[in-house]
C-alpha atoms as a PDB file:
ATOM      1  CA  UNK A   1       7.931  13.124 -15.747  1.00  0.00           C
ATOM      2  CA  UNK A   2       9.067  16.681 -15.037  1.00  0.00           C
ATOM      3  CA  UNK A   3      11.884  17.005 -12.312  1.00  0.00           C
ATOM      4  CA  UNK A   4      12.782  20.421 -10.770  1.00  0.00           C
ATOM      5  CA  UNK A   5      10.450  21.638  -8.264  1.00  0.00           C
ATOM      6  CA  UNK A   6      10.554  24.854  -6.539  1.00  0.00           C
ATOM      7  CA  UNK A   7       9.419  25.177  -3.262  1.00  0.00           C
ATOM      8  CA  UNK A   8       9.013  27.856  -0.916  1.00  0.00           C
ATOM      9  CA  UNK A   9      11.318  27.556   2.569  1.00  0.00           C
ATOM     10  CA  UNK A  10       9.597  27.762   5.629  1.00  0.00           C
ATOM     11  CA  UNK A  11      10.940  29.102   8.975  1.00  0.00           C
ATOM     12  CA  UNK A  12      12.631  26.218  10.107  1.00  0.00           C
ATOM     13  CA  UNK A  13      14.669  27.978  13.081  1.00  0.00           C
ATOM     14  CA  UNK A  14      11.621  28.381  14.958  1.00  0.00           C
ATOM     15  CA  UNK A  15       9.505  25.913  13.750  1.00  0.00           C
ATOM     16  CA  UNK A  16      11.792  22.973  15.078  1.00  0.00           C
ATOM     17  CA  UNK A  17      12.252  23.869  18.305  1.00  0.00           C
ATOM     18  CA  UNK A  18       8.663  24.688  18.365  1.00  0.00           C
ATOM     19  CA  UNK A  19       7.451  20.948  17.207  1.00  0.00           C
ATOM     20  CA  UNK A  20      10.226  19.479  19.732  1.00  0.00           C
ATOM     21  CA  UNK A  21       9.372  20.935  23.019  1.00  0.00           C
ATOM     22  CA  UNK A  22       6.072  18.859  22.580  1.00  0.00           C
ATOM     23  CA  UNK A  23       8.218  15.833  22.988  1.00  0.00           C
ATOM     24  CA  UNK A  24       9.827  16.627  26.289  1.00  0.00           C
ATOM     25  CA  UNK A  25       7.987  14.198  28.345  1.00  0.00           C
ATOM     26  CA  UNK A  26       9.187  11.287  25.795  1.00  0.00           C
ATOM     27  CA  UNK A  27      11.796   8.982  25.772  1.00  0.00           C
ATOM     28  CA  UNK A  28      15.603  10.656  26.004  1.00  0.00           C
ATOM     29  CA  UNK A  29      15.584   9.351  22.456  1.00  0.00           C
ATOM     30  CA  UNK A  30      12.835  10.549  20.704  1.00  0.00           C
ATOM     31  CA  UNK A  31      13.865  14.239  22.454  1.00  0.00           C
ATOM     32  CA  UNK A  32      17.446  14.138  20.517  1.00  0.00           C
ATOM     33  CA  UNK A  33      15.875  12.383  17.128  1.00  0.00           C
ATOM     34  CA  UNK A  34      12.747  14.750  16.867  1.00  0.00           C
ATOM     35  CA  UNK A  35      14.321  18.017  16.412  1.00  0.00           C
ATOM     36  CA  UNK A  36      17.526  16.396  14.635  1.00  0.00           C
ATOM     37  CA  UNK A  37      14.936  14.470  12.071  1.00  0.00           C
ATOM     38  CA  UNK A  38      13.635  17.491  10.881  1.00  0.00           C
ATOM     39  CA  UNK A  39      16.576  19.586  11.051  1.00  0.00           C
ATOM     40  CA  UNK A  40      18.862  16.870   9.074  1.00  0.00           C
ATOM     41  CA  UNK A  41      16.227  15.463   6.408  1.00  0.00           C
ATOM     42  CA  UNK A  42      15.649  16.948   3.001  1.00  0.00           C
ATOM     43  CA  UNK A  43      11.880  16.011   3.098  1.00  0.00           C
ATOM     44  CA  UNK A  44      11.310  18.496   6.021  1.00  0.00           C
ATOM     45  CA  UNK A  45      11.813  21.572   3.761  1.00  0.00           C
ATOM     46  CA  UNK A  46      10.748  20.125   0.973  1.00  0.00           C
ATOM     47  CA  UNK A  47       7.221  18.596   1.904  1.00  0.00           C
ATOM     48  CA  UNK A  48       6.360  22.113   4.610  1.00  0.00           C
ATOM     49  CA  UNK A  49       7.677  24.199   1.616  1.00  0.00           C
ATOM     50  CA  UNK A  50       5.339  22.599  -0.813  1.00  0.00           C
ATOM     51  CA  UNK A  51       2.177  22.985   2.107  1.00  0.00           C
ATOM     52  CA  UNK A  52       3.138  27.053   1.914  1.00  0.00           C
ATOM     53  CA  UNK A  53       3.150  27.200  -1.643  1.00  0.00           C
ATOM     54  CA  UNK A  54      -0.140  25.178  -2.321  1.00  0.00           C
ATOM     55  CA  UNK A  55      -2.285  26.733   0.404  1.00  0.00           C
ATOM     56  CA  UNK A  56      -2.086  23.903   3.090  1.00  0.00           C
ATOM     57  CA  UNK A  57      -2.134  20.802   2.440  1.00  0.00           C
ATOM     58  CA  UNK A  58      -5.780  20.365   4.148  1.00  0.00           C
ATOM     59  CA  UNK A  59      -6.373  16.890   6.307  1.00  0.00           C
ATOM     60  CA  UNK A  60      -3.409  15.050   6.166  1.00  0.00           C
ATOM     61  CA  UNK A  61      -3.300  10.988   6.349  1.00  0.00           C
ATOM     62  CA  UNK A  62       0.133  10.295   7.315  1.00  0.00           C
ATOM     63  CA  UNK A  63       0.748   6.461   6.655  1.00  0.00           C
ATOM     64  CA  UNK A  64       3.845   5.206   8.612  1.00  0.00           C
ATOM     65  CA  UNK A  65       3.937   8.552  10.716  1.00  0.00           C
ATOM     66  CA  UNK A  66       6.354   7.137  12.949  1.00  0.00           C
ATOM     67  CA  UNK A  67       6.821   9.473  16.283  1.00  0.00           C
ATOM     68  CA  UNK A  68       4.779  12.200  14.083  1.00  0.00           C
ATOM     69  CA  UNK A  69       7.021  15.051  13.986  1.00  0.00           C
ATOM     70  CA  UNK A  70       6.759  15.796  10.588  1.00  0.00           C
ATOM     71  CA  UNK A  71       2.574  16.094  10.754  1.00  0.00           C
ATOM     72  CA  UNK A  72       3.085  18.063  13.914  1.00  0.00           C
ATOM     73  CA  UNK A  73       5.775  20.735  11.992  1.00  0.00           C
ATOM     74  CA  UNK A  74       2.408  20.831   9.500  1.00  0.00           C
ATOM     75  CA  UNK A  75       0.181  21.808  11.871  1.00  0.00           C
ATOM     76  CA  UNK A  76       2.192  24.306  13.650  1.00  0.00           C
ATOM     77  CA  UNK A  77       2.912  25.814  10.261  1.00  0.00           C
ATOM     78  CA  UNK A  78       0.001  26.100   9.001  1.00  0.00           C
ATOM     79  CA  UNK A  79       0.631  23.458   6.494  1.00  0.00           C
ATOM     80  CA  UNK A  80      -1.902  20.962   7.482  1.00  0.00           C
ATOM     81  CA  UNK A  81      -5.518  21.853   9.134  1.00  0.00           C
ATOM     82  CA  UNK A  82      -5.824  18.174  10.292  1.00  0.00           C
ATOM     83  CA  UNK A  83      -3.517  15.220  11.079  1.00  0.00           C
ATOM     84  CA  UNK A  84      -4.460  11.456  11.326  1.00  0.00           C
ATOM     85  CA  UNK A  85      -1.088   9.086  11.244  1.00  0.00           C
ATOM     86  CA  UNK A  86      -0.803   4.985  10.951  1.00  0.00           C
ATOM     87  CA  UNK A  87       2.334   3.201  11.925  1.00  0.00           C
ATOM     88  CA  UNK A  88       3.135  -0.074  12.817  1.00  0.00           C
ATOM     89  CA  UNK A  89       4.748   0.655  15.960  1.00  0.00           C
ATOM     90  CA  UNK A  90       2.669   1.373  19.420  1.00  0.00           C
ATOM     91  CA  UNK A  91       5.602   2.853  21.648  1.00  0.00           C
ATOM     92  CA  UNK A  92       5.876   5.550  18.804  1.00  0.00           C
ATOM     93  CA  UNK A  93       2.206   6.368  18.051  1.00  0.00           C
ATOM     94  CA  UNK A  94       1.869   6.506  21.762  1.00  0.00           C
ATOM     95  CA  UNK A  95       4.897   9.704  21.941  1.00  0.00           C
ATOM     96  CA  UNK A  96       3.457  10.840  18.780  1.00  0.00           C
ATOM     97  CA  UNK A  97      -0.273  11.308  20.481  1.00  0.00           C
ATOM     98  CA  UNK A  98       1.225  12.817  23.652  1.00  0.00           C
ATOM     99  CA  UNK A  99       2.954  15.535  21.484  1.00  0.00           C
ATOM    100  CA  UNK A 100      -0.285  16.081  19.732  1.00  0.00           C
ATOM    101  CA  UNK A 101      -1.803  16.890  22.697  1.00  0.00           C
ATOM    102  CA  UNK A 102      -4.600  19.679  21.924  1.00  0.00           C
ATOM    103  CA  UNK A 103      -3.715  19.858  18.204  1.00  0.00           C
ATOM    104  CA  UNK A 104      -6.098  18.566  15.999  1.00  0.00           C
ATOM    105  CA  UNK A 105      -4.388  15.371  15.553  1.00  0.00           C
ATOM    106  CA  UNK A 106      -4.814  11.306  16.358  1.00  0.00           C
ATOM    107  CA  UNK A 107      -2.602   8.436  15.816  1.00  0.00           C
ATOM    108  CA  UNK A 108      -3.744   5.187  15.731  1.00  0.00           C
ATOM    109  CA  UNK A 109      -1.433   1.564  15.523  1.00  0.00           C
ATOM    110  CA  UNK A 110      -1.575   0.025  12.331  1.00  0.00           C
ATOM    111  CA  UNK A 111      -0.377  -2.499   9.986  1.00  0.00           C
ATOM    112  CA  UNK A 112      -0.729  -0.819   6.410  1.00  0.00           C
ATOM    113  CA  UNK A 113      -0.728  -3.903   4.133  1.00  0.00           C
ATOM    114  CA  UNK A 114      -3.903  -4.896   6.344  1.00  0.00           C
ATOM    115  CA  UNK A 115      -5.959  -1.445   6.719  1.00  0.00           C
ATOM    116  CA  UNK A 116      -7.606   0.998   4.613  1.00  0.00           C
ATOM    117  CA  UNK A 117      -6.136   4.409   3.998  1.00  0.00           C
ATOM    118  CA  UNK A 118      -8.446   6.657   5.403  1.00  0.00           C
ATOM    119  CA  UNK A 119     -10.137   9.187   3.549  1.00  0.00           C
ATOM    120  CA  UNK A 120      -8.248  12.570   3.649  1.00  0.00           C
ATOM    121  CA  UNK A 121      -7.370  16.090   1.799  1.00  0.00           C
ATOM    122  CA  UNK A 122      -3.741  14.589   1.503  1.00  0.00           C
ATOM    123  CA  UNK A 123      -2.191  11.433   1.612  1.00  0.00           C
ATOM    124  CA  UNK A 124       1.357  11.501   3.122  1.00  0.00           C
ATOM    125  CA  UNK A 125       3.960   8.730   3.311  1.00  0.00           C
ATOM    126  CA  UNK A 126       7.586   9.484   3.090  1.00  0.00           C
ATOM    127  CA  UNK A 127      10.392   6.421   3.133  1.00  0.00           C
ATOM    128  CA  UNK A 128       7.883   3.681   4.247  1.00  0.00           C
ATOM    129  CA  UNK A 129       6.582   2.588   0.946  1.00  0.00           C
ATOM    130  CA  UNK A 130      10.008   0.391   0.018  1.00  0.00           C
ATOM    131  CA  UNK A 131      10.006  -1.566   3.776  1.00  0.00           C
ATOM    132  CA  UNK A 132       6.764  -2.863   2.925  1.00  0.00           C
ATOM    133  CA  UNK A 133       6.253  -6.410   1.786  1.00  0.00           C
ATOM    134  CA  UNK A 134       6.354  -6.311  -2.350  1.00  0.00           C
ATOM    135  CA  UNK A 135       2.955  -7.456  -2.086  1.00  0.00           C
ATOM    136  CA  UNK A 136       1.495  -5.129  -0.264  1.00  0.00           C
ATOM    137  CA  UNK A 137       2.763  -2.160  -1.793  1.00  0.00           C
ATOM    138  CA  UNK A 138       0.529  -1.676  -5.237  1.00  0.00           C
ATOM    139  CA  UNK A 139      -2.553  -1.960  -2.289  1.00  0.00           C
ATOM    140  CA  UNK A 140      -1.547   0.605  -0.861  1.00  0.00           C
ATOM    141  CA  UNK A 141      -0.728   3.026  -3.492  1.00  0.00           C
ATOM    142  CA  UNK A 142      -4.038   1.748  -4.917  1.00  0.00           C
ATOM    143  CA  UNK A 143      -5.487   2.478  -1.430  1.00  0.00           C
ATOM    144  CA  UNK A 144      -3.495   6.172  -1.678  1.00  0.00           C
ATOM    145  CA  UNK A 145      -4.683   7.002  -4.873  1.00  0.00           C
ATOM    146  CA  UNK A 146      -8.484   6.515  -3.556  1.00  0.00           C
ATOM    147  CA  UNK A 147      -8.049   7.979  -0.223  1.00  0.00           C
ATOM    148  CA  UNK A 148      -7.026  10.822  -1.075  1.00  0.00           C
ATOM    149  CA  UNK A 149      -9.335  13.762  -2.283  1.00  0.00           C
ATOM    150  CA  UNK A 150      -6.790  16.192  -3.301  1.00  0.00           C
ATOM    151  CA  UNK A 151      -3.141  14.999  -3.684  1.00  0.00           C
ATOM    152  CA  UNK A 152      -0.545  12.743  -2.667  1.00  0.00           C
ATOM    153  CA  UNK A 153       2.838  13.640  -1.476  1.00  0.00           C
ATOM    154  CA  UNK A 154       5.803  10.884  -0.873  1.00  0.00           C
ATOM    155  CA  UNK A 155       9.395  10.602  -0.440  1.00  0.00           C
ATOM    156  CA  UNK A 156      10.481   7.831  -2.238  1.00  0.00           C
ATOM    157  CA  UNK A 157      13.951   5.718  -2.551  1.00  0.00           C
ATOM    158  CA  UNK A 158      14.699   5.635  -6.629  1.00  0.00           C
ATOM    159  CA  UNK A 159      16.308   2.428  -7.474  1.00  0.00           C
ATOM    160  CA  UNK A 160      17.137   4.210 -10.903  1.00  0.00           C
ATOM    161  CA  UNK A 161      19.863   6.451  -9.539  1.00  0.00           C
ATOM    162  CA  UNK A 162      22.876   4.570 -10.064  1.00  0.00           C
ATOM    163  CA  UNK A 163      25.608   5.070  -7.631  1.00  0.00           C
ATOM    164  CA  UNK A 164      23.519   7.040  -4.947  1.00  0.00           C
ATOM    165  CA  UNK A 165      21.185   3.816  -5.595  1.00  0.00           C
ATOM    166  CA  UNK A 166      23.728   1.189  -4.681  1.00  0.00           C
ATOM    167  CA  UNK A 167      25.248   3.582  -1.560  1.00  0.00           C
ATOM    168  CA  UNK A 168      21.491   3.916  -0.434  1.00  0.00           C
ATOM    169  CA  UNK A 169      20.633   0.174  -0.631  1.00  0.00           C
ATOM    170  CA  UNK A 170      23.935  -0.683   1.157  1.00  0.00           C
ATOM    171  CA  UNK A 171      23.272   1.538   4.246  1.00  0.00           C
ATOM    172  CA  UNK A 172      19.764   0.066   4.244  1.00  0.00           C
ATOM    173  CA  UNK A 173      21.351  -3.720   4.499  1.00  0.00           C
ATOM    174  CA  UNK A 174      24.198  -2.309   6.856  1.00  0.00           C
ATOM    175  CA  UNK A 175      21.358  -1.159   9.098  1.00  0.00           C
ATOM    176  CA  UNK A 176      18.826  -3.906   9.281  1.00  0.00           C
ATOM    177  CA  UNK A 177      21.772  -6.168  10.087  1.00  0.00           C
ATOM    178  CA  UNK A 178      23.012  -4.097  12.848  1.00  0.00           C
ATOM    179  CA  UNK A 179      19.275  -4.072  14.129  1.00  0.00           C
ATOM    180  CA  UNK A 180      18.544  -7.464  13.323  1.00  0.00           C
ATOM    181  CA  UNK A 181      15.560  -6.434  11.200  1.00  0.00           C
ATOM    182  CA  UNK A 182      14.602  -9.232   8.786  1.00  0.00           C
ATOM    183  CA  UNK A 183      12.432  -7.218   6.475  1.00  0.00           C
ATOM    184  CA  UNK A 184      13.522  -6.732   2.646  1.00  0.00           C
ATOM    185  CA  UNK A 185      14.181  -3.619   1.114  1.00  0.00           C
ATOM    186  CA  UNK A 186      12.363  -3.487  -1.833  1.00  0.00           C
ATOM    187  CA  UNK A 187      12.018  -0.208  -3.937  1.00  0.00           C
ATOM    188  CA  UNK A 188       9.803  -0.199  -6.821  1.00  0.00           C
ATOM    189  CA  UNK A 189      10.555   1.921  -9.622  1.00  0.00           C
ATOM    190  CA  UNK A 190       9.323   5.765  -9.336  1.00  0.00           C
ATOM    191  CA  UNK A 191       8.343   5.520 -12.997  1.00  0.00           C
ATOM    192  CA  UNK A 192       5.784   2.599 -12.302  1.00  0.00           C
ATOM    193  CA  UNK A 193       4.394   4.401  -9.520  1.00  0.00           C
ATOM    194  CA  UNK A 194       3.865   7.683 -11.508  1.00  0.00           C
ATOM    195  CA  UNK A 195       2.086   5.314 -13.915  1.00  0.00           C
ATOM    196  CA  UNK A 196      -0.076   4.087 -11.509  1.00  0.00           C
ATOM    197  CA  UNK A 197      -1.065   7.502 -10.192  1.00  0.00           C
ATOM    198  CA  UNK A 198      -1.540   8.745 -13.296  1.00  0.00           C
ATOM    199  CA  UNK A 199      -3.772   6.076 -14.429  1.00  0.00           C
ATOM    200  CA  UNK A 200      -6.105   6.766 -11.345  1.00  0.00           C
ATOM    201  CA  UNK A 201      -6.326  10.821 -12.902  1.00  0.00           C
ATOM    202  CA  UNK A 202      -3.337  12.460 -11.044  1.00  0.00           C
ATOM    203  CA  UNK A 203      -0.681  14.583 -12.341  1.00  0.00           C
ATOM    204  CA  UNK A 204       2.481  13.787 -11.119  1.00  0.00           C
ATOM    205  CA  UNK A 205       5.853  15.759 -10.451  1.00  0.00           C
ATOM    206  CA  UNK A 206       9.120  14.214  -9.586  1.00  0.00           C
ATOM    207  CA  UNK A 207      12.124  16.048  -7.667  1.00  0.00           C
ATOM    208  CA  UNK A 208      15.203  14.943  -6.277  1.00  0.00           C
ATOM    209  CA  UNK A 209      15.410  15.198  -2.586  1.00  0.00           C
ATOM    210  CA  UNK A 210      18.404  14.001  -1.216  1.00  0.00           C
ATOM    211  CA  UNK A 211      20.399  17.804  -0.465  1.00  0.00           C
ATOM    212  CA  UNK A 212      24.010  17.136   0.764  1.00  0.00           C
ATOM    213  CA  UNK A 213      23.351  13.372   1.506  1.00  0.00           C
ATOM    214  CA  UNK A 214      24.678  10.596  -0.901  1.00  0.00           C
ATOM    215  CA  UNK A 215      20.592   8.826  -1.133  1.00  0.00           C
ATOM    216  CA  UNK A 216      18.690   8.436  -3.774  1.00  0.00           C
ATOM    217  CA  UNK A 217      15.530   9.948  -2.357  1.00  0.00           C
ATOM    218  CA  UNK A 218      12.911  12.034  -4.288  1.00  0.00           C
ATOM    219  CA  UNK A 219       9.983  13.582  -4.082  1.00  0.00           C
ATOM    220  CA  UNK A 220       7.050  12.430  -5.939  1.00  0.00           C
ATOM    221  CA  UNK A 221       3.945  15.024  -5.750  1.00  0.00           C
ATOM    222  CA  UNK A 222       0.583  13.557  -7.608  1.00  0.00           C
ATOM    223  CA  UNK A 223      -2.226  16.465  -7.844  1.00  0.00           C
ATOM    224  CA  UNK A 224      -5.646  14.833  -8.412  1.00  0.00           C
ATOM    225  CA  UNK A 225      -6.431  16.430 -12.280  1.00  0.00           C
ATOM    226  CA  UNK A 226      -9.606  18.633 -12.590  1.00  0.00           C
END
């Protein structure tokens, strides 16, 4: 499983500010997270870098999209010709459609342990697949590794990183208490998954993408082979 990636940076400075202006008639919230999202997170360089240095990424399927800043920063880069994002939560596909507004993008509310991934170029999920139920997540890698025509890309919590694993599950529980949130947090193994994907003809890389923070995050890119 080779570790290492390189990818190329994109412009950032005025690709941010860019994405969040398309949020200013959301929530006071969403207009401070947007922009600080994708300034703060690892995954923002390292998922638009890897767009730049493949070509585009093509139609993108972005399952658990969220307020869908990060498929917006792909379109307005160049990274993505096409967006179509699934997330559980209305009030955010809602902001995430009014940013889209004449971009060739559509979110929809969904649950993903009870829908098909649509069919796409790309199949997107970044730090959604370990806050599913346990036994819905080999469906929808299964339903990943189908979908898409091309590649998948996902940020990923590693339980196999020792102390960054134990800091990262602890803020996980610290948060869900202070929210209240019930759900498990249940990371499978990266190796398993690169298994999986590479049983259903992909070639998979593996980088860490955590930058200055203490998480165990990587990033798991799976290239359909031939």
């Amino acid at each position: 499983m080779p570790d290492g990636l390189t990818h190329s940076p994109p412009d950032l400075v005025s690709l941010i500010p860019e994405v969040a202006r398309r949020y200013a008639g959301a929530s006071r919230f969403t207009r401070g997270f947007v922009p600080s999202k994708l300034r703060r997170d690892p995954a923002t360089a390292a998922i638009l870098g890897h767009a730049l240095r493949v070509g585009g990424l093509g139609h993108v399927v972005d399952l658990g999209c969220g307020r869908g800043q990060l498929g917006l920063a792909l379109l307005l880069s160049g990274g993505a010709s096409r967006v179509t994002g699934l997330d559980l939560d209305a009030t955010k596909v809602a902001e995430a459609n009014a940013a889209a507004l004449g971009l060739p993008a559509r979110f929809t509310p969904a649950d993903l342990s009870r829908v098909p991934v649509p069919e796409a170029d790309t199949a997107l999920m970044a730090d959604v697949l370990y806050q599913l139920p346990d036994g819905a997540q080999l469906p929808v890698l299964d339903g990943m590794a189908r979908a898409a025509r091309r590649r998948i890309v996902m940020r990923l919590f590693d339980p196999g990183r020792g102390w960054r694993s134990a800091v990262g599950m602890a803020m996980e529980h610290a948060r869900r208490a202070v929210e209240r949130d019930g759900a498990a947090v249940q990371p499978r193994p990266v190796e398993e998954i690169v298994a999986r994907f590479e049983s259903a003809g992909f070639r998979c890389s593996v980088a860490p993408c955590w930058a200055g923070t203490p998480l165990p995050n990587v990033l798991l890119l799976a290239e359909r082979a031939g």
